[in-house]
C-alpha atoms as a PDB file:
ATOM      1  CA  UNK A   1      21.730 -49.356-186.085  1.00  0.00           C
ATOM      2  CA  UNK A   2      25.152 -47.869-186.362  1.00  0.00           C
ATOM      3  CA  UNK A   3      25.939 -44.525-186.038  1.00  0.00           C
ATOM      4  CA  UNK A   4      27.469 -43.962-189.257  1.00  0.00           C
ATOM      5  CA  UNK A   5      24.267 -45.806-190.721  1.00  0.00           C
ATOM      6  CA  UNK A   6      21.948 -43.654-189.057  1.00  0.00           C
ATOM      7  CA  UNK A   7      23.727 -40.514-190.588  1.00  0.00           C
ATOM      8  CA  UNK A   8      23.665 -41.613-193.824  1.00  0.00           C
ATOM      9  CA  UNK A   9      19.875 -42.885-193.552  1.00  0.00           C
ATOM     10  CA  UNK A  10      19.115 -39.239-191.966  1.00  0.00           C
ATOM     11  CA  UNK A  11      20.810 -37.456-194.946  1.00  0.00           C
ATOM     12  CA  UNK A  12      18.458 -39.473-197.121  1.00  0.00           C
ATOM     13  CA  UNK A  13      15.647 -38.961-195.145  1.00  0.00           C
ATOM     14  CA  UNK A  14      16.382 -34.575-195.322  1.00  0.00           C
ATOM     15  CA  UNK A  15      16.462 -34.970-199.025  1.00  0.00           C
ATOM     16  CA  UNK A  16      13.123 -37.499-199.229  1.00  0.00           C
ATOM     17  CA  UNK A  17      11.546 -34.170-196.882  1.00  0.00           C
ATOM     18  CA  UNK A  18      12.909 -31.265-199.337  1.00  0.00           C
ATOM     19  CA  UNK A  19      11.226 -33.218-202.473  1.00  0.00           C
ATOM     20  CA  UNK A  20       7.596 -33.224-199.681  1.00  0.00           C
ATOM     21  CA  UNK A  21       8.209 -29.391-198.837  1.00  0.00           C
ATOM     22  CA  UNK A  22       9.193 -28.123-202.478  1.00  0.00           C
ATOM     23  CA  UNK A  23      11.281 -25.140-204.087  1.00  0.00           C
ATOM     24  CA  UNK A  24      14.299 -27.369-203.096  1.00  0.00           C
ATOM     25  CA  UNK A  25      16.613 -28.304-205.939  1.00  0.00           C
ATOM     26  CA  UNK A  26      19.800 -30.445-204.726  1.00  0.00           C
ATOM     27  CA  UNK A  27      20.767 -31.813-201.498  1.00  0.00           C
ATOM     28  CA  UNK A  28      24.349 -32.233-200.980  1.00  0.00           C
ATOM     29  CA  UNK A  29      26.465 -34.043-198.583  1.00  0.00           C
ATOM     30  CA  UNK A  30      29.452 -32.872-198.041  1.00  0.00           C
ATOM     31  CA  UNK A  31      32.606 -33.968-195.650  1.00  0.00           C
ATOM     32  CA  UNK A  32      32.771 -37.288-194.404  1.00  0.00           C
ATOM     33  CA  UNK A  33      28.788 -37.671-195.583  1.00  0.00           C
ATOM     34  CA  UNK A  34      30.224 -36.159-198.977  1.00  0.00           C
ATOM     35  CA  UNK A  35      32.587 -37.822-201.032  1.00  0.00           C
ATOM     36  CA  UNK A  36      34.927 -38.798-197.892  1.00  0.00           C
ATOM     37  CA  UNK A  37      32.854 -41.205-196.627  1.00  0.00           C
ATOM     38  CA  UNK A  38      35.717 -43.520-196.018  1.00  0.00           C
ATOM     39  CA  UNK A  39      36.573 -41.472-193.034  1.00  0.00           C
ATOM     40  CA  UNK A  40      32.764 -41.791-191.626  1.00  0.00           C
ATOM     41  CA  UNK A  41      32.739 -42.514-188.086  1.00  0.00           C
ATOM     42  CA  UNK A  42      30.317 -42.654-184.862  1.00  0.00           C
ATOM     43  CA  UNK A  43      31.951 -38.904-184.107  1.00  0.00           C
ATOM     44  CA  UNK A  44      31.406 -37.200-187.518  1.00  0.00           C
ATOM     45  CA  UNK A  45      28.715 -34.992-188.043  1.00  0.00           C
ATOM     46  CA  UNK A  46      26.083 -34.185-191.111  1.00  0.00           C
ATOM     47  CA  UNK A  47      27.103 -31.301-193.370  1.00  0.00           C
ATOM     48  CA  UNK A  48      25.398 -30.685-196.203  1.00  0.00           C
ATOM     49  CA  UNK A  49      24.229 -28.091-198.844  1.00  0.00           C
ATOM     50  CA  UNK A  50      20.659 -27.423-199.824  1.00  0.00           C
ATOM     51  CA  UNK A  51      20.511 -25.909-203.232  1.00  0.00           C
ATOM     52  CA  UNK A  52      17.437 -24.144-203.914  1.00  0.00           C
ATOM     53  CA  UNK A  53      15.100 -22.180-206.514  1.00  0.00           C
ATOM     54  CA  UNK A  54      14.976 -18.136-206.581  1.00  0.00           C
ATOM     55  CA  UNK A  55      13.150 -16.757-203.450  1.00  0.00           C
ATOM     56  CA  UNK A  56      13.074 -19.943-201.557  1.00  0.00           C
ATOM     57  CA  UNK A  57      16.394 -19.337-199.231  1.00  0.00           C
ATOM     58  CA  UNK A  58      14.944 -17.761-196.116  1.00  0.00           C
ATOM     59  CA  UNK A  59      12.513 -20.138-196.133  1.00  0.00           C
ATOM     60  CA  UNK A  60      15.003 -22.958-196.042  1.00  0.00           C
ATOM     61  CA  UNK A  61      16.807 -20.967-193.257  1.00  0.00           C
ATOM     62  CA  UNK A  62      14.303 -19.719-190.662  1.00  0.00           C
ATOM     63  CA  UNK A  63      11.994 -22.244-190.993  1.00  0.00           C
ATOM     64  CA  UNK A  64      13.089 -25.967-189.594  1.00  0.00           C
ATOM     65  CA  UNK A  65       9.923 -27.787-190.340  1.00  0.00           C
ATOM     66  CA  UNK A  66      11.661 -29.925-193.233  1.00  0.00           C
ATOM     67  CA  UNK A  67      14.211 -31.178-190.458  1.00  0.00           C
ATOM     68  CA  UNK A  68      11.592 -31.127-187.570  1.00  0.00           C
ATOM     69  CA  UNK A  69       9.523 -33.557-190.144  1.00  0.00           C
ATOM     70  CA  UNK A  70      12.182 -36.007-190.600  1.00  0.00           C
ATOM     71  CA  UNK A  71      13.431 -36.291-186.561  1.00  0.00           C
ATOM     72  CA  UNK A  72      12.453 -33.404-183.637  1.00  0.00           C
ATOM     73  CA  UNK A  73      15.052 -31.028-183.362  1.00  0.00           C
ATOM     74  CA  UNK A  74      16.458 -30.635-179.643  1.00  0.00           C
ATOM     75  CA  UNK A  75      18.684 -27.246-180.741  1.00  0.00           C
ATOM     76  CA  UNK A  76      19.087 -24.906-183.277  1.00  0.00           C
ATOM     77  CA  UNK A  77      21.361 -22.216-184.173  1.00  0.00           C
ATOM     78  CA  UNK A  78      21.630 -19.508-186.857  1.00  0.00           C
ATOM     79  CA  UNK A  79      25.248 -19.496-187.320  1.00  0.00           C
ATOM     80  CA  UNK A  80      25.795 -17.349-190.576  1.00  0.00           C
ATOM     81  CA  UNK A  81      23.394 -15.574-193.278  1.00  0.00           C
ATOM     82  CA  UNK A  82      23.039 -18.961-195.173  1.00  0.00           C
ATOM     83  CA  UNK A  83      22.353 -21.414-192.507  1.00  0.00           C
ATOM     84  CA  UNK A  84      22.171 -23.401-188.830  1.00  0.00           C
ATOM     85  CA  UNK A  85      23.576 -25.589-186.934  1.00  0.00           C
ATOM     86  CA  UNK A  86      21.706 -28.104-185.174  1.00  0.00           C
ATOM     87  CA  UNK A  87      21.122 -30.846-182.942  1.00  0.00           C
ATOM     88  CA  UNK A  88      18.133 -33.473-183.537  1.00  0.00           C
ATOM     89  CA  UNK A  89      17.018 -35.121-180.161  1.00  0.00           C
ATOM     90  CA  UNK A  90      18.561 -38.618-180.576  1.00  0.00           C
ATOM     91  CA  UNK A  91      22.213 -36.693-180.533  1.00  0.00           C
ATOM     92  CA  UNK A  92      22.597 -36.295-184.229  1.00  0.00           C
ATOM     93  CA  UNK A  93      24.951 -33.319-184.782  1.00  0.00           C
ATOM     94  CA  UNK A  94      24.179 -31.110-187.696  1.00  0.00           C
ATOM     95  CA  UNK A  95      25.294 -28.134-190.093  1.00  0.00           C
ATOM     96  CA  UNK A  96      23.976 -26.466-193.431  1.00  0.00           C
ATOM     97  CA  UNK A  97      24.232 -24.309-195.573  1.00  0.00           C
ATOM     98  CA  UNK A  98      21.516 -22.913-198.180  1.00  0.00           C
ATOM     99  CA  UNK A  99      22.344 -21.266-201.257  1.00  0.00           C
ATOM    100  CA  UNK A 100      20.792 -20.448-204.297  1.00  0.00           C
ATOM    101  CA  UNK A 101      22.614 -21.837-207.925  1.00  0.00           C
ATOM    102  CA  UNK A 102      24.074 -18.361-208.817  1.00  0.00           C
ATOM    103  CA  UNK A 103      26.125 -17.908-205.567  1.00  0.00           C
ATOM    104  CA  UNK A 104      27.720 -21.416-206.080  1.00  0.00           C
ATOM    105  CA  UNK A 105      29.844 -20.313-209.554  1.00  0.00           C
ATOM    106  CA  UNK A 106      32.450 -17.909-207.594  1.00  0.00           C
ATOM    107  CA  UNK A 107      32.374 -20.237-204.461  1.00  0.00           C
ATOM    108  CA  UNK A 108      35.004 -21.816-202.583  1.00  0.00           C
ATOM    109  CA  UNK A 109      33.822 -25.313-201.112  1.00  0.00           C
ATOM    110  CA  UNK A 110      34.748 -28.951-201.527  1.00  0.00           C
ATOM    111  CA  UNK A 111      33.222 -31.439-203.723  1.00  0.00           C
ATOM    112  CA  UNK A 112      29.818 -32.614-202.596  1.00  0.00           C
ATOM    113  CA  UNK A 113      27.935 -35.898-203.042  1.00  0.00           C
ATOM    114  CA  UNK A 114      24.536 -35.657-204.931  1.00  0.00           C
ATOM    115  CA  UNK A 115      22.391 -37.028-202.066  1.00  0.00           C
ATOM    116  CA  UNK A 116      18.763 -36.365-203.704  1.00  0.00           C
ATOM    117  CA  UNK A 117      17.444 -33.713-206.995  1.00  0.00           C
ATOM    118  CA  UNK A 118      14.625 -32.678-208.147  1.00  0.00           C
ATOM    119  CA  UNK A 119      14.044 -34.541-211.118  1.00  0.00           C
ATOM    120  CA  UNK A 120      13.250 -31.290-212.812  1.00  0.00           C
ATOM    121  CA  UNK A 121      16.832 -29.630-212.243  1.00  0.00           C
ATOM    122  CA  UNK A 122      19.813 -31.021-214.403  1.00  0.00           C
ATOM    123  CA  UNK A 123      22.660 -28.980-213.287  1.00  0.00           C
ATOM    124  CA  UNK A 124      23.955 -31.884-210.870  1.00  0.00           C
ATOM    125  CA  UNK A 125      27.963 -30.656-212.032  1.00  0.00           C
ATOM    126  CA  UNK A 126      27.643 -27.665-209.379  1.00  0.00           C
ATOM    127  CA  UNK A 127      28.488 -30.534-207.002  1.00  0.00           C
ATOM    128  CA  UNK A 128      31.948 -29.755-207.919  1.00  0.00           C
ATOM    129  CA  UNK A 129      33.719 -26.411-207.660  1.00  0.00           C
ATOM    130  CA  UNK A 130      34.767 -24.409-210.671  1.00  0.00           C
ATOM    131  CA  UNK A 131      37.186 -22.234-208.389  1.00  0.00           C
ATOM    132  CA  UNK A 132      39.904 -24.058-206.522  1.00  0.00           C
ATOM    133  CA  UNK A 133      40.110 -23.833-202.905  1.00  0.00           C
ATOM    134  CA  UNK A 134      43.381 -21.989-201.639  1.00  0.00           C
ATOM    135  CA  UNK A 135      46.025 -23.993-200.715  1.00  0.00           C
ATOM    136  CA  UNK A 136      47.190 -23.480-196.497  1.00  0.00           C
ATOM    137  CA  UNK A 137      50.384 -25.593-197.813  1.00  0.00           C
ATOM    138  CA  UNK A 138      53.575 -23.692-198.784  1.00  0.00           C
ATOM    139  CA  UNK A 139      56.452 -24.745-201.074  1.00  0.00           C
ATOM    140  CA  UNK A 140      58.902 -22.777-199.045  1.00  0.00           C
ATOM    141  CA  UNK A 141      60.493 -23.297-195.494  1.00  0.00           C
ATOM    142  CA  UNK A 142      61.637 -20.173-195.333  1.00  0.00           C
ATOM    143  CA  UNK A 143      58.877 -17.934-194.975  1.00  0.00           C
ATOM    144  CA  UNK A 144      56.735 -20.317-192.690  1.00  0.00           C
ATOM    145  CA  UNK A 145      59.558 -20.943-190.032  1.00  0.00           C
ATOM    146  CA  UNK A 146      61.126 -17.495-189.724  1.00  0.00           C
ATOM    147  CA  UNK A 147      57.412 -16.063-189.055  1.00  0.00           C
ATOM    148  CA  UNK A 148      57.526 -19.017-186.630  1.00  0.00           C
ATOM    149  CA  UNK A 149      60.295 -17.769-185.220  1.00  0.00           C
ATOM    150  CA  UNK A 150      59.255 -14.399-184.480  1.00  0.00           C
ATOM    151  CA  UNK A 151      56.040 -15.894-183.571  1.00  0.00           C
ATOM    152  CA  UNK A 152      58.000 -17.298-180.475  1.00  0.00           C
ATOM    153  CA  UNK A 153      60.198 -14.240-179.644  1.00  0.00           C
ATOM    154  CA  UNK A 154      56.853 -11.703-179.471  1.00  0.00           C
ATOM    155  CA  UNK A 155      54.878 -14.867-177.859  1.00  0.00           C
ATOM    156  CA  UNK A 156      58.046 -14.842-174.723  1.00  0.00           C
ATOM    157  CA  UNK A 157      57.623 -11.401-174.755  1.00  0.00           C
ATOM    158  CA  UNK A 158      54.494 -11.143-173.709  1.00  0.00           C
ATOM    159  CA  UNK A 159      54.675 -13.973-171.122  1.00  0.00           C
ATOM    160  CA  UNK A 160      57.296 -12.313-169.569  1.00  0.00           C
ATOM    161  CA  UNK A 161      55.022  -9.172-169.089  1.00  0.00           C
ATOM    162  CA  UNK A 162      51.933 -11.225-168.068  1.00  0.00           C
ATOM    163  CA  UNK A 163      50.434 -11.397-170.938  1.00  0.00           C
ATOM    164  CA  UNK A 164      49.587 -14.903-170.819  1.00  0.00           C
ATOM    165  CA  UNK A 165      46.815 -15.552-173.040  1.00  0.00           C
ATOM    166  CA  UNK A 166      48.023 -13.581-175.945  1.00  0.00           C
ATOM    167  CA  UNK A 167      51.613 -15.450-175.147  1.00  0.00           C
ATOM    168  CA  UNK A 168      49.700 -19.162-175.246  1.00  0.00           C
ATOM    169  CA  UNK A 169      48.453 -18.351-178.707  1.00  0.00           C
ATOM    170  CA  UNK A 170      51.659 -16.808-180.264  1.00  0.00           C
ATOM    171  CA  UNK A 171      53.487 -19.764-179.178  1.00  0.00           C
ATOM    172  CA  UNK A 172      51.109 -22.419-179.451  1.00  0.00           C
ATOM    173  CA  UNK A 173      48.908 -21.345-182.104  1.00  0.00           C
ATOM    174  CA  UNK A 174      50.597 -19.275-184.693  1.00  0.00           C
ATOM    175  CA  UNK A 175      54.178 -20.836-184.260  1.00  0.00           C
ATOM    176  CA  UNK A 176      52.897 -24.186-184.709  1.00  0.00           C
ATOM    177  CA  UNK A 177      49.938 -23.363-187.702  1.00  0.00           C
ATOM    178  CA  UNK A 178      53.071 -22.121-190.047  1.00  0.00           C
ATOM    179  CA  UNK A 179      54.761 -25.424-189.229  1.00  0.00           C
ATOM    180  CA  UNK A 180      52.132 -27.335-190.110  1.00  0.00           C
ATOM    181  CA  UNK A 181      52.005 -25.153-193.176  1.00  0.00           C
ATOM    182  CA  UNK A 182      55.487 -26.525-194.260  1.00  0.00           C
ATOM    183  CA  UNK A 183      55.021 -30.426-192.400  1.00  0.00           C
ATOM    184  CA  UNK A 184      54.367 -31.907-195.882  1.00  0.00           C
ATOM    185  CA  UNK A 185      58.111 -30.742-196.664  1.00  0.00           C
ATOM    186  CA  UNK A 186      59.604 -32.391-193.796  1.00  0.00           C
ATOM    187  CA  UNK A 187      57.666 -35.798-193.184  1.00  0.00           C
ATOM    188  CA  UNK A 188      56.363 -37.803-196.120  1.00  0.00           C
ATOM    189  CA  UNK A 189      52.687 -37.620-195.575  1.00  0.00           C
ATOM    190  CA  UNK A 190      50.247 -40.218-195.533  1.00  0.00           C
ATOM    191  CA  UNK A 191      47.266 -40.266-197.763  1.00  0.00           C
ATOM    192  CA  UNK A 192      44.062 -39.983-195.243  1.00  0.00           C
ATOM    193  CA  UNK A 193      41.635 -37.528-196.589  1.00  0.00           C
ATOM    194  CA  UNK A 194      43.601 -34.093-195.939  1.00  0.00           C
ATOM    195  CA  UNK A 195      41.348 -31.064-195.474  1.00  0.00           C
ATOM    196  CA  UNK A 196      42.023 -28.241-197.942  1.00  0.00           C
ATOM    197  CA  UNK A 197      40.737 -25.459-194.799  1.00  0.00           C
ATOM    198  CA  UNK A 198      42.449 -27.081-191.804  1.00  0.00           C
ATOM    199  CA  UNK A 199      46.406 -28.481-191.534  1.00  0.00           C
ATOM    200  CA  UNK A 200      45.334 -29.811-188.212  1.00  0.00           C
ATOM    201  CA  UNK A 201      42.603 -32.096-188.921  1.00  0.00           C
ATOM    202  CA  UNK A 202      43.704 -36.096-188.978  1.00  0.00           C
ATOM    203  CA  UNK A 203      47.425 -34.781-188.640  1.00  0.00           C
ATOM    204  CA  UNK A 204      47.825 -37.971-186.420  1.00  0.00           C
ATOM    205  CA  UNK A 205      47.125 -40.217-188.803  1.00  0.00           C
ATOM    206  CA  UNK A 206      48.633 -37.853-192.025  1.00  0.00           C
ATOM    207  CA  UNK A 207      51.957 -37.098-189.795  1.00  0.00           C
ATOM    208  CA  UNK A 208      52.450 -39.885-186.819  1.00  0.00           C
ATOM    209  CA  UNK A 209      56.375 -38.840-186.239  1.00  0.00           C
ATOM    210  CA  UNK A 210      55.318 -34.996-185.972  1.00  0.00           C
ATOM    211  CA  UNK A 211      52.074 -36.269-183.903  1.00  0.00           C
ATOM    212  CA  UNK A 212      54.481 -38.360-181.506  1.00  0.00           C
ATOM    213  CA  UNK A 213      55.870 -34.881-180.379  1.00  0.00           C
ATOM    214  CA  UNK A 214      53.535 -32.172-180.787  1.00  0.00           C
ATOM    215  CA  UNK A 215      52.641 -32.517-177.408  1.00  0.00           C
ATOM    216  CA  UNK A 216      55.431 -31.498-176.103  1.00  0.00           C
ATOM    217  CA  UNK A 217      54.943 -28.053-178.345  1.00  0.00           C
ATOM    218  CA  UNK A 218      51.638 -27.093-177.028  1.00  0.00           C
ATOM    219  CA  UNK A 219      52.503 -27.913-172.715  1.00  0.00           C
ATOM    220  CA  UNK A 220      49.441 -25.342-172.279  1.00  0.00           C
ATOM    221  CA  UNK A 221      48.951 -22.121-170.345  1.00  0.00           C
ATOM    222  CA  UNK A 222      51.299 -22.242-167.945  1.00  0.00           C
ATOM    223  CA  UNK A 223      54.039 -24.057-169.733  1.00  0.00           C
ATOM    224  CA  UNK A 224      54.613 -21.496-172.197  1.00  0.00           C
ATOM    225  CA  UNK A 225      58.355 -21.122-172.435  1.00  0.00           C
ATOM    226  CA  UNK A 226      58.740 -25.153-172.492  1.00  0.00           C
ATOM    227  CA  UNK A 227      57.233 -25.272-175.084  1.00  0.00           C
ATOM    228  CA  UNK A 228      58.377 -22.720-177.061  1.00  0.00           C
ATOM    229  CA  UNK A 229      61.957 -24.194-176.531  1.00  0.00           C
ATOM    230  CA  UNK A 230      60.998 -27.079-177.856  1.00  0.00           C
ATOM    231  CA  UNK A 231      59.271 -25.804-181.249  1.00  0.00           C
ATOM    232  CA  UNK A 232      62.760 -24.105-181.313  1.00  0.00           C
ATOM    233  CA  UNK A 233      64.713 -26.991-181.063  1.00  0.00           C
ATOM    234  CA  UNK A 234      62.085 -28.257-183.732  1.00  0.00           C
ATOM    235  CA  UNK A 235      62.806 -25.776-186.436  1.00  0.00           C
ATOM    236  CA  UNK A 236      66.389 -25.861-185.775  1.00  0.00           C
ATOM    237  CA  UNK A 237      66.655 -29.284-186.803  1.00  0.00           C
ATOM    238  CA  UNK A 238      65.067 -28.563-189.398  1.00  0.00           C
ATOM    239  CA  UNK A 239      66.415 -25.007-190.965  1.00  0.00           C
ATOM    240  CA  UNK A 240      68.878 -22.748-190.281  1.00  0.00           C
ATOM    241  CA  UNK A 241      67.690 -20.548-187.822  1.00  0.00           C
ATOM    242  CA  UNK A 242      69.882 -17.174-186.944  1.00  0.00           C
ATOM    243  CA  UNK A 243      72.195 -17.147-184.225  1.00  0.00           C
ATOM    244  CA  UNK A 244      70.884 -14.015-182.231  1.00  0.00           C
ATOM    245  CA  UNK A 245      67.388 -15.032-182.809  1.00  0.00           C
ATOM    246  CA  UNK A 246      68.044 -18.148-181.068  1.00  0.00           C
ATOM    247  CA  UNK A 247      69.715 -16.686-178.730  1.00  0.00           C
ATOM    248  CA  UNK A 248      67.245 -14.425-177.635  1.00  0.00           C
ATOM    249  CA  UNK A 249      64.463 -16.695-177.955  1.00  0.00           C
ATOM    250  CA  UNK A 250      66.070 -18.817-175.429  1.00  0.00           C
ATOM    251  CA  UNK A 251      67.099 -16.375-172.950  1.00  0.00           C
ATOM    252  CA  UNK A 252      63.672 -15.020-172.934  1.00  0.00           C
ATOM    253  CA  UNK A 253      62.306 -18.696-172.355  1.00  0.00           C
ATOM    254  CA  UNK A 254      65.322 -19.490-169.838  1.00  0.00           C
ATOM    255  CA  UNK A 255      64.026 -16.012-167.960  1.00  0.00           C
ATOM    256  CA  UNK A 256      60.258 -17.141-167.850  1.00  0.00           C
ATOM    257  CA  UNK A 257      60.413 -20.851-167.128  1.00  0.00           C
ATOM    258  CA  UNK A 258      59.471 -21.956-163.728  1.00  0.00           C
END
């Protein structure tokens, strides 16, 4: 069997277990087991929601005999208040959450697939959000880039005094995350299920001329200043980036490069 039909077969077989168990009301999948299922492949995981009735939550949580029925469980972690992650023995990759109907109203989350109900519960519409999820995109270079900016100048900063770590992740995290805040604005994007909490995820296949140079942006930890010039040269062809800023950013990275 395929991967991506044993993860769908498993999701049914989790809800088929929470109708055996009781006090369960919805199973949802959510992700690429959600509605997204177009992007489904042998390296995605299972992510679902368990919906269930008043004073049946912990139960759901702390005790794992409804997945340990369905296939033995080789790992298991409590990751938040609401759920796990885990890892059943045949590699099957795994994370939930568990949430009673009232604390779904006010809560951010993507749309979910109805994978099994109880036939008793009719409120299958809490599959989709009533509160929008914020949007990481901006309309606006100008904020994005010029924190960018800055994000480079502290980032060479702190290389130059040894600071390496915090360097890598001003340069190569935080300079780069508000670029990909503002990417939509400077390639036309293609369509392949965006993710409303990430920029980063399937950017190769949403933004192949920005994935064809990223590379050189993030050189790693001891290529700091190379590759900070070259997120410079980035936003410079791209926005109109002050003079002295420039300057300095440069000299610092001329000063630190090896």
């Amino acid at each position: 069997m395929l991967r991506t039909e044993l993860l769908l077969q498993r999701l049914g077989e989790i809800g088929k277990s929470l109708e055996r168990k009781g006090g369960a009301l919805l199973l949802l999948g959510v992700g690429s087991v959600g509605v997204e299922t177009g992007r489904l492949d042998e390296y995605s995981d299972l992510d679902f929601f368990v919906i269930v009735e008043p004073s049946e939550k912990n139960r759901y949580i702390d005790r794992l005999d409804w997945l340990e029925d369905v296939h033995p469980l080789a790992y298991a972690f409590k990751n938040s208040d609401v759920g796990c992650k885990v890892l059943f023995e045949d590699g099957i990759f795994g994370e939930y959450a568990v949430f009673e109907e009232c604390e779904l109203v006010n809560a951010t989350y993507t749309e979910g697939r109805v994978i099994w109900k109880n036939p008793l519960y009719s409120n299958t519409a809490i599959a989709k959000p009533s509160n929008p999820v914020p949007n990481l995109r901006v309309d606006s270079l100008d904020y994005p880039l010029n924190e960018a900016l800055t994000n480079l100048y502290v980032g060479l900063g702190r290389y130059a005094r040894g600071e390496r770590l915090s360097a890598t992740r001003f340069v190569q995290g935080y300079a780069v995350d508000r670029i990909l805040s503002v990417l939509h604005l400077l390639e036309q994007e293609v369509d392949y299920f965006p993710d409303p909490f990430g920029n980063e995820r399937r950017l190769e296949r949403r933004y192949p001329r920005f994935a064809e140079i990223i590379g050189d942006m993030i050189q790693g930890y001891d290529h700091v200043p190379e590759s900070a010039l070259r997120i410079l040269n980035f936003i410079e062809e791209a926005y109109p980036v002050n003079r002295k800023l420039s300057d300095e950013i440069r000299r610092l990275a001329n000063l630190t490069c090896r």
